[in-house]
C-alpha atoms as a PDB file:
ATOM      1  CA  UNK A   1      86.711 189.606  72.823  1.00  0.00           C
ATOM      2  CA  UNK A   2      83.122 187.792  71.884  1.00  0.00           C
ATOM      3  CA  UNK A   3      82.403 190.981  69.514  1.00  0.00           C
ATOM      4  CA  UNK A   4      79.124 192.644  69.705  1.00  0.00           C
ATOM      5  CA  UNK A   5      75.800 193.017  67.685  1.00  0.00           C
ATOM      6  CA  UNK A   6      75.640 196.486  65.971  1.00  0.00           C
ATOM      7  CA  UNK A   7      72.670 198.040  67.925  1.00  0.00           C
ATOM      8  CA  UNK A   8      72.564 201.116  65.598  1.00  0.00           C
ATOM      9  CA  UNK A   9      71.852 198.912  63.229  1.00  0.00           C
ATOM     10  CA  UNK A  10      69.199 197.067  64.531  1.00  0.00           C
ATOM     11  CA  UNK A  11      67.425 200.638  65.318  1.00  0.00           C
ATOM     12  CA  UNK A  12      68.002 201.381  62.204  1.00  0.00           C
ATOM     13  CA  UNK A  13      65.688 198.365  60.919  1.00  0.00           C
ATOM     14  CA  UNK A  14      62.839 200.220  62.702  1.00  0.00           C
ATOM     15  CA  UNK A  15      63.815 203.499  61.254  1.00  0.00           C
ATOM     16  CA  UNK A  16      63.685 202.230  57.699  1.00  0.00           C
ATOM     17  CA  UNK A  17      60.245 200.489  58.286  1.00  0.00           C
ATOM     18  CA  UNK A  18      58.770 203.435  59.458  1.00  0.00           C
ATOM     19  CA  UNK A  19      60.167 205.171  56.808  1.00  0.00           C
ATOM     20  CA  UNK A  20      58.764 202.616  54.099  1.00  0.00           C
ATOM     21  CA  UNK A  21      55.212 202.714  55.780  1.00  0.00           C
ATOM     22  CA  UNK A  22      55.026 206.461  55.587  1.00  0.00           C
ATOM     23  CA  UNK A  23      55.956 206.390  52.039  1.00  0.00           C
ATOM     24  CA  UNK A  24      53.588 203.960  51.066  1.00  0.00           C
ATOM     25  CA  UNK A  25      50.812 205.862  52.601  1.00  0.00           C
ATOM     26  CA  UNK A  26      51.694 209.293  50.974  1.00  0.00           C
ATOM     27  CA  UNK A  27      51.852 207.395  47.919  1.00  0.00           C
ATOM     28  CA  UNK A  28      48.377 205.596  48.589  1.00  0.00           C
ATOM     29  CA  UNK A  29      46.754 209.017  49.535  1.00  0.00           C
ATOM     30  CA  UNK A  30      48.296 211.084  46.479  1.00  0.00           C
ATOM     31  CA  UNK A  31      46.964 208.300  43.961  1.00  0.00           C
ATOM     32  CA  UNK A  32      43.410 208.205  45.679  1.00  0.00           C
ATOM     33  CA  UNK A  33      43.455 212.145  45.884  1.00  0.00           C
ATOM     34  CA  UNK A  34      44.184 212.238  41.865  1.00  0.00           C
ATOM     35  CA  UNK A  35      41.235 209.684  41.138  1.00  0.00           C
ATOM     36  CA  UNK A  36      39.026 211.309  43.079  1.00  0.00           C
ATOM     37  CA  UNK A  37      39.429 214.572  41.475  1.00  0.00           C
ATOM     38  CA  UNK A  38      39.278 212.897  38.116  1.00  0.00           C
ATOM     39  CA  UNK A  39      42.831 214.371  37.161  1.00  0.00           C
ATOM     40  CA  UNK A  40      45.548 212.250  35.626  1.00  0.00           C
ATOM     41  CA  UNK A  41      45.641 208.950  37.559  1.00  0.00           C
ATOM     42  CA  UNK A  42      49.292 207.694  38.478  1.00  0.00           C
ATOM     43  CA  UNK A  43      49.793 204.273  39.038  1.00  0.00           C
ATOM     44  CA  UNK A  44      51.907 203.155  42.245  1.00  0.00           C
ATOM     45  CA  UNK A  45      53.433 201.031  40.212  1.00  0.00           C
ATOM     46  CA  UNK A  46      54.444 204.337  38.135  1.00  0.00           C
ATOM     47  CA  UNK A  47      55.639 206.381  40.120  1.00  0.00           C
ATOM     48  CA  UNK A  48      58.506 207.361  42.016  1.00  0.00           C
ATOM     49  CA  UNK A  49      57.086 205.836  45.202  1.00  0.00           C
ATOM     50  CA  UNK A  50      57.604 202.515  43.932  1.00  0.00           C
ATOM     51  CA  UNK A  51      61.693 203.347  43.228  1.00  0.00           C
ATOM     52  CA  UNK A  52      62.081 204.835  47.130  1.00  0.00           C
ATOM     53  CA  UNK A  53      60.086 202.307  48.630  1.00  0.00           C
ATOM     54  CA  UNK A  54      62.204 199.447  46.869  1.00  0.00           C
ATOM     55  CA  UNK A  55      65.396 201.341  47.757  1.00  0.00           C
ATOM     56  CA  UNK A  56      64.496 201.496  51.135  1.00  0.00           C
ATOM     57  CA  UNK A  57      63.265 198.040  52.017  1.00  0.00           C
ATOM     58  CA  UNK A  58      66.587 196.937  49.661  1.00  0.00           C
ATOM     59  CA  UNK A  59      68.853 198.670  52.610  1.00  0.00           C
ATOM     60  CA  UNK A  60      66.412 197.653  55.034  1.00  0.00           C
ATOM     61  CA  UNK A  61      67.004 193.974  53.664  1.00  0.00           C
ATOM     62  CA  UNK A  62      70.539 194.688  54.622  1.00  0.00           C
ATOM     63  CA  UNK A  63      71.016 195.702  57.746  1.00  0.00           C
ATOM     64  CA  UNK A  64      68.507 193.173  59.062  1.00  0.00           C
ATOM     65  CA  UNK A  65      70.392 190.516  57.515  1.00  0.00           C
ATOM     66  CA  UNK A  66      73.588 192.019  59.043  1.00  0.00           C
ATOM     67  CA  UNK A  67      71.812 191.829  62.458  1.00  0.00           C
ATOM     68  CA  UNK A  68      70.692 188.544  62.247  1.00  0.00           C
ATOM     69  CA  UNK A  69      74.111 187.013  61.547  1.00  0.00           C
ATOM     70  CA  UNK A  70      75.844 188.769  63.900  1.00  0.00           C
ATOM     71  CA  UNK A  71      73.709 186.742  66.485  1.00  0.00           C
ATOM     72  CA  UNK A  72      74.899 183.981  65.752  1.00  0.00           C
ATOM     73  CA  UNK A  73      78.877 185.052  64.951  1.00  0.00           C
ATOM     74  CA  UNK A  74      78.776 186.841  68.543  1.00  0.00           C
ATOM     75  CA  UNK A  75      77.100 183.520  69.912  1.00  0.00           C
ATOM     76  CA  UNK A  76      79.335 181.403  68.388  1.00  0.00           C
ATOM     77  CA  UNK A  77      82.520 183.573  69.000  1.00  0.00           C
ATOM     78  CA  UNK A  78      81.369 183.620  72.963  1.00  0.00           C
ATOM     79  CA  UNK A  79      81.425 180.187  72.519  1.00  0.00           C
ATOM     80  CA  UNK A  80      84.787 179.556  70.666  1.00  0.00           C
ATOM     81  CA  UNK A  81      86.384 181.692  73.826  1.00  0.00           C
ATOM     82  CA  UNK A  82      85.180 180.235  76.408  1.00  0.00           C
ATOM     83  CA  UNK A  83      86.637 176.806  75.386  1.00  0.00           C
ATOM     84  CA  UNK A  84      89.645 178.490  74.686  1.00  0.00           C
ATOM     85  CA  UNK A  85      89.803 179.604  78.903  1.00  0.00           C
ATOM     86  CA  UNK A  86      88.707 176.444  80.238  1.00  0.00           C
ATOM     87  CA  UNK A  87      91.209 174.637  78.061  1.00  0.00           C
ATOM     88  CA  UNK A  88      94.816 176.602  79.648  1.00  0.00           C
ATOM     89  CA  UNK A  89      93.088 175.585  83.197  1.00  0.00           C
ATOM     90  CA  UNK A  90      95.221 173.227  85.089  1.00  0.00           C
ATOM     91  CA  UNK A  91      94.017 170.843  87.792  1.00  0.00           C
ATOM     92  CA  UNK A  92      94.069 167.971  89.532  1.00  0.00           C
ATOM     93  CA  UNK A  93      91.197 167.113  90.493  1.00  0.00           C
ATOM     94  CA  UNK A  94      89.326 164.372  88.270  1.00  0.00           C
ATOM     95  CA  UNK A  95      85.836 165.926  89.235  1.00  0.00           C
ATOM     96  CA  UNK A  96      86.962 169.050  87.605  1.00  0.00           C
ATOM     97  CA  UNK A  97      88.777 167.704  84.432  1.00  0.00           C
ATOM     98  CA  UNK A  98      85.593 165.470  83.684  1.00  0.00           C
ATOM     99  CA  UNK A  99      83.471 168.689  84.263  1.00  0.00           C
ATOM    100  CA  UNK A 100      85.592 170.865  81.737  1.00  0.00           C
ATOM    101  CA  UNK A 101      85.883 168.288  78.942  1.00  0.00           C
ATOM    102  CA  UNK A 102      81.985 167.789  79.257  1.00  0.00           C
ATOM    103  CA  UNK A 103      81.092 171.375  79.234  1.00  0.00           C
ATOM    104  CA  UNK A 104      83.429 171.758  76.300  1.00  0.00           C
ATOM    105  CA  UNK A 105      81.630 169.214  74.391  1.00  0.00           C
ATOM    106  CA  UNK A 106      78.355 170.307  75.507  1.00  0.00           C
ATOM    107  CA  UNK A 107      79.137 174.179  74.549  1.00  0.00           C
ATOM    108  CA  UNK A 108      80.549 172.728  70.827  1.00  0.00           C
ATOM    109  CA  UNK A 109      77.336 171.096  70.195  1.00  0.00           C
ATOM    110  CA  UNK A 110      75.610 174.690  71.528  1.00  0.00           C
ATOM    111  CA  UNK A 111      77.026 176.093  68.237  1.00  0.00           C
ATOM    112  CA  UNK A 112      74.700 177.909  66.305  1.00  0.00           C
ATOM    113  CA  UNK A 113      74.269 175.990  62.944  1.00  0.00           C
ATOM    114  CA  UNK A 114      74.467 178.513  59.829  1.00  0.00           C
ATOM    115  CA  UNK A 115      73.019 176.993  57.295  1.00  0.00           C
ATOM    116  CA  UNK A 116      68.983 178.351  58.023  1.00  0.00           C
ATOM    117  CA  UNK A 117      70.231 181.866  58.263  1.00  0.00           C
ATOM    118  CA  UNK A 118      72.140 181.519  54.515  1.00  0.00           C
ATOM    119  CA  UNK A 119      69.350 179.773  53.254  1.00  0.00           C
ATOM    120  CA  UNK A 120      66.814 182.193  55.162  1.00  0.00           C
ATOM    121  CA  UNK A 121      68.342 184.673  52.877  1.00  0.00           C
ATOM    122  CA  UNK A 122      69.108 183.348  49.703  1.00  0.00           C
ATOM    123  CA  UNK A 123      65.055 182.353  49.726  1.00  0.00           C
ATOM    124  CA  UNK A 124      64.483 186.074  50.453  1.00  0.00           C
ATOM    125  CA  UNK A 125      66.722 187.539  47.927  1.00  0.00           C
ATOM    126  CA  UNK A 126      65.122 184.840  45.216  1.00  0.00           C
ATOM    127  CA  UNK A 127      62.085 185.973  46.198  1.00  0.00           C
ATOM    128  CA  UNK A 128      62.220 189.664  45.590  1.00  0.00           C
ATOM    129  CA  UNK A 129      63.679 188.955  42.071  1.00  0.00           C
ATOM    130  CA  UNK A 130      60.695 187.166  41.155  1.00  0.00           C
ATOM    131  CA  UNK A 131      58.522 190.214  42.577  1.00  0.00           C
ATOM    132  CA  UNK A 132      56.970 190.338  39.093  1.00  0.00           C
ATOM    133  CA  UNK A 133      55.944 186.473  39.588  1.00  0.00           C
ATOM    134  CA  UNK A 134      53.427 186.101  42.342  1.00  0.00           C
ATOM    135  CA  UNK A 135      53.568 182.426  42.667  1.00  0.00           C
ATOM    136  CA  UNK A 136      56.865 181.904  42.482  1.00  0.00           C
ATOM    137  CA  UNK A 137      57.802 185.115  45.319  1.00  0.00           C
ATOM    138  CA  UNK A 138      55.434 183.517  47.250  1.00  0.00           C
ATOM    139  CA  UNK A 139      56.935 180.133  47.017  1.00  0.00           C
ATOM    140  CA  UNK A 140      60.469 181.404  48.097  1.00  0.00           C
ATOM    141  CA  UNK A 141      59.179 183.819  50.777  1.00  0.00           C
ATOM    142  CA  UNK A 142      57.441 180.974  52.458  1.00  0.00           C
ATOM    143  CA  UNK A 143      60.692 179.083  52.568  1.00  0.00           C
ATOM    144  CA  UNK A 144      62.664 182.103  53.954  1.00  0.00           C
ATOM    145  CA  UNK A 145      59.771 182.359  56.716  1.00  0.00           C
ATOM    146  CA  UNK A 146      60.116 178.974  57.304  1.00  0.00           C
ATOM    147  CA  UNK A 147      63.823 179.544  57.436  1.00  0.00           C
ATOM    148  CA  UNK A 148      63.956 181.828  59.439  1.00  0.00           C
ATOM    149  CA  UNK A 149      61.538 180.410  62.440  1.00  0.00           C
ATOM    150  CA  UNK A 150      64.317 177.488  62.091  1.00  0.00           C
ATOM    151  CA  UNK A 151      67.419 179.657  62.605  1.00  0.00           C
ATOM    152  CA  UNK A 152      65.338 181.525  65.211  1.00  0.00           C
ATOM    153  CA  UNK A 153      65.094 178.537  67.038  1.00  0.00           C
ATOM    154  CA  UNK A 154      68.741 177.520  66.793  1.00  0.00           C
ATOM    155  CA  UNK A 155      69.369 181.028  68.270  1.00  0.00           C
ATOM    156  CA  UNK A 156      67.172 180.565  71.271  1.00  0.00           C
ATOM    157  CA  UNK A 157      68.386 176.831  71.623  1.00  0.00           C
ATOM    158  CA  UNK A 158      72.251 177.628  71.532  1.00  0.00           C
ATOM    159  CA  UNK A 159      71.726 180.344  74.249  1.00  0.00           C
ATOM    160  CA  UNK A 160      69.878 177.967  76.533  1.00  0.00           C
ATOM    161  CA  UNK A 161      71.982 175.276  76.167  1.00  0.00           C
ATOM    162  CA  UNK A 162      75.004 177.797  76.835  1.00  0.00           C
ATOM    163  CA  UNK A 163      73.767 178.996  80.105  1.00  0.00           C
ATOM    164  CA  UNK A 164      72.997 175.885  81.261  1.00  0.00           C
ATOM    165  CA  UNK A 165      76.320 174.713  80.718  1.00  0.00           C
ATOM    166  CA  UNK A 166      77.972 177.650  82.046  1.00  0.00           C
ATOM    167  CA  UNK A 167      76.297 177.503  84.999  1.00  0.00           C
ATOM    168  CA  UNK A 168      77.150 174.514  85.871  1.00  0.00           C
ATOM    169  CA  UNK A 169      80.876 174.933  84.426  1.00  0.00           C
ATOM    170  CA  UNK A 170      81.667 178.398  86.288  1.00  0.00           C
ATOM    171  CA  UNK A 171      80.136 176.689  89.990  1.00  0.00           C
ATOM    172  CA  UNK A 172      82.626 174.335  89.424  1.00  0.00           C
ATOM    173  CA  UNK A 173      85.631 176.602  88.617  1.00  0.00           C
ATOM    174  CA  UNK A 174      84.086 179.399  91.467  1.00  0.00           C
ATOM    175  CA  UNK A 175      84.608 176.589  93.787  1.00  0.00           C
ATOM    176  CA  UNK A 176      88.251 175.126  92.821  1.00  0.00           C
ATOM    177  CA  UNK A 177      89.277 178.836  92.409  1.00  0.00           C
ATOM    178  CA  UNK A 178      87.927 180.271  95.858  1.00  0.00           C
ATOM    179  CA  UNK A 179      85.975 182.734  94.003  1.00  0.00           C
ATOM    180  CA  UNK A 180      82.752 183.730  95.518  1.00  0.00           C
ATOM    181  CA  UNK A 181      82.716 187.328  94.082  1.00  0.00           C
ATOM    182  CA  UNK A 182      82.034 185.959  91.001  1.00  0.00           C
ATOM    183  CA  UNK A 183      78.811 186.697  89.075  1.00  0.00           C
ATOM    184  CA  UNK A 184      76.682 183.770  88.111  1.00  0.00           C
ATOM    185  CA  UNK A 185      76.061 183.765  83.836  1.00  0.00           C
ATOM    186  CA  UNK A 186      74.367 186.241  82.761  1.00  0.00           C
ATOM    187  CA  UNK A 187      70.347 185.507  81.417  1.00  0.00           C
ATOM    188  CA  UNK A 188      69.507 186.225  77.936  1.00  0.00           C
ATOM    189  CA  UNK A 189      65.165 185.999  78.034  1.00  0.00           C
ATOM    190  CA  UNK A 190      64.149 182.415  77.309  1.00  0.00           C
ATOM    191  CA  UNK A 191      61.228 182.972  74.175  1.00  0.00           C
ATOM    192  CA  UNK A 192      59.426 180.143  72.433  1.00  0.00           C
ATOM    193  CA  UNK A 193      59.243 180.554  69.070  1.00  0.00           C
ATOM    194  CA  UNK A 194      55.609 179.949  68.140  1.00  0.00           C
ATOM    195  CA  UNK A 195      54.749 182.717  70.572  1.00  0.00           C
ATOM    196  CA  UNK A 196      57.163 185.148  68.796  1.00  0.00           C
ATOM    197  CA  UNK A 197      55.419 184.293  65.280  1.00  0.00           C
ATOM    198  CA  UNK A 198      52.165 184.816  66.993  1.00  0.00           C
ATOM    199  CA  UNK A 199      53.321 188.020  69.090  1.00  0.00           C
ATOM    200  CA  UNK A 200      54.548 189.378  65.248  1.00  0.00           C
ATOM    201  CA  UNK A 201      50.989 188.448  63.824  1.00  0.00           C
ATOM    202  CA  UNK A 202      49.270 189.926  66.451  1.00  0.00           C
ATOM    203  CA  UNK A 203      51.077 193.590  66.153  1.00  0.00           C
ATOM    204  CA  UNK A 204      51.124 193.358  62.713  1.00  0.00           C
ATOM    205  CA  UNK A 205      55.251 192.866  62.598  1.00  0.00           C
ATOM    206  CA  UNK A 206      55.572 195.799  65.436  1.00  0.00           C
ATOM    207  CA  UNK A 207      57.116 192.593  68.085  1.00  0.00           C
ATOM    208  CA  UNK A 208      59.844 191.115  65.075  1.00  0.00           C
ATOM    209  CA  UNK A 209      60.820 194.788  64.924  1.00  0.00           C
ATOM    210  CA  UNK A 210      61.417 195.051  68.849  1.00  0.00           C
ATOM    211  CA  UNK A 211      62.611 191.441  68.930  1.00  0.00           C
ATOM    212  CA  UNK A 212      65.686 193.072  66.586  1.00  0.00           C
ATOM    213  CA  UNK A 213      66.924 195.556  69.136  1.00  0.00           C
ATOM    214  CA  UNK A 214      65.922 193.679  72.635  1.00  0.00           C
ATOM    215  CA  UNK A 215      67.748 190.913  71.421  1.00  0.00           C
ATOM    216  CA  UNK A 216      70.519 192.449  69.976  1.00  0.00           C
ATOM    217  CA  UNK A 217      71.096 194.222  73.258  1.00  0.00           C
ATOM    218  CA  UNK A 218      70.364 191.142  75.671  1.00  0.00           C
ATOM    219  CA  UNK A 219      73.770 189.546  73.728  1.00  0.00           C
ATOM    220  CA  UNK A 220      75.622 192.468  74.113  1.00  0.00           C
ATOM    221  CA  UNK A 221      75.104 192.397  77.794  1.00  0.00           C
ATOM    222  CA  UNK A 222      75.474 188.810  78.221  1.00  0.00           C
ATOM    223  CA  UNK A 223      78.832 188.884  76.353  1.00  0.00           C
ATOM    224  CA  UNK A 224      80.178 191.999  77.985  1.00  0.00           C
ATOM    225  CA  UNK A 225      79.151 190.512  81.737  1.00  0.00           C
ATOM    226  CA  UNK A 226      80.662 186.823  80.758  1.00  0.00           C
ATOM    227  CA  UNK A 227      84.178 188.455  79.427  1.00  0.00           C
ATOM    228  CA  UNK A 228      84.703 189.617  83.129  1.00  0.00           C
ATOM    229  CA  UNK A 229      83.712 186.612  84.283  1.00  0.00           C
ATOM    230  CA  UNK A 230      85.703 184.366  82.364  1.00  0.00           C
ATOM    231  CA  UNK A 231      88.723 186.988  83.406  1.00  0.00           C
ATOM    232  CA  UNK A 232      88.183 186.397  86.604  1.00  0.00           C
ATOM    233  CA  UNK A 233      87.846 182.637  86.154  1.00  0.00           C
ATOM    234  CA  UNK A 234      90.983 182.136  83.726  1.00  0.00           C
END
C-alpha cells in the first residue's frame, strides 16, 4: 500500500483558519466597542484573545505541517512500490528490460527531495519564537515562504515526472502482458507554481487553503487507482 494523505486533516486546516479569523474579529470589535464607549480599554495583546488565537494557529501549524509531508511520504512511497513490481517482472525481451531499468531510474530521480519541507518548517517554527522580534520573524518567515514555493515545486515536479514515466512504463507492460483492460495512470492537475502564489495573493490565502484539500485528495485518488493497476500489471 502507497498510504494516503489524511483528508480530515487537511479540512481541518480550513476549520481552524476560520476559526482564528472569527476570533480575531470578535476580539477587534470588543476592543473598538470598549474605546468607543470610553470604558476600560483592553489591549489585544492583553487579553485572552491573544492566548486562543495562538493556541489555535499553534494546532493549525500542525496539522498543516502533517499534510504537507504526507505529500511527499505518499509520493515517495508510490514511488518506492512501483519499483518494487517492475523489479519481480520477468522477460525476455531486451525492449522491455531496457524500458524497466530506465523507468526505474527515471522514477528514483522523481523522488521528492525533503530537505525544503524540514527547512520550510524549522524557518516557520524560528519564526514564531521570535514573534516579539519583528525583524528577525520576518527574516525567517520569508525563508519558510521561500521554502515552501521550493518544496511546492518539487511536489508538482515529482508527480509530473511520475506520470510521464508511468505512462510510458505501463504501455509497455499493457502490451507484453495482453492487457488492454488496463487503465492508463491516473492525472494529478498539472499547477505552476507562480500562479498558485498569485492565485493565494489574489484571495487573500482562500486558494493555499483549497490547494490543501484538492490536493490532498487528487493523491489519494491517484494512489488508490495506480494500486489496481500495478495489481493488474504485477
Amino acid at each position: 500500500m502507497d498510504g494516503r494523505v489524511n483528508v480530515t486533516l487537511a479540512v481541518m486546516v480550513i476549520i481552524f483558519t476560520l476559526i482564528s479569523i472569527v476570533v480575531l474579529f470578535t476580539a477587534v470589535g470588543e476592543i473598538m466597542y470598549s474605546y468607543n464607549n470610553q470604558s476600560a480599554y483592553i489591549t489585544y495583546a492583553n487579553s485572552g484573545y491573544y492566548v486562543t488565537i495562538m493556541i489555535i494557529n499553534f494546532i493549525n501549524m500542525i496539522f498543516q505541517f502533517i499534510v504537507l509531508k504526507e505529500w511527499m511520504d505518499v509520493l515517495n512511497r508510490n514511488i518506492l512500490n512501483t519499483q518494487s513490481m517492475i523489479s519481480t517482472i520477468k522477460t525476455e525481451d531486451l525492449s522491455v528490460k531496457s524500458e524497466i531499468e530506465t523507468a526505474s531510474l527515471e522514477l528514483k530521480n522523481a523522488m521528492v527531495k525533503g530537505w525544503p519541507f524540514w527547512a520550510y518548517m524549522i524557518s516557520y517554527i524560528i519564526g514564531i519564537l521570535f514573534v516579539f522580534e519583528m525583524g528577525v520573524m520576518a527574516l525567517f518567515e520569508i525563508l519558510a515562504f521561500i521554502f515552501l514555493l521550493i518544496y511546492l515545486y518539487h511536489i508538482f515536479s515529482s508527480y509530473s515526472a511520475i506520470y510521464k514515466t508511468k505512462s510510458r512504463l505501463y504501455s509497455y507492460l499493457r502490451n507484453m502482458k495482453g492487457l488492454p483492460n488496463v487503465q492508463d495512470v491516473p492525472q494529478i492537475t498539472q499547477r505552476n507554481i507562480f500562479l498558485v502564489v498569485i492565485f493565494t495573493i489574489i484571495t487573500a490565502g482562500v486558494y493555499w487553503l483549497y490547494l490543501i484539500v484538492k490536493l490532498s485528495l487528487e493523491i489519494n485518488e491517484y494512489v488508490k487507482n495506480d494500486e489496481i493497476t500495478r495489481t493488474k500489471l504485477a
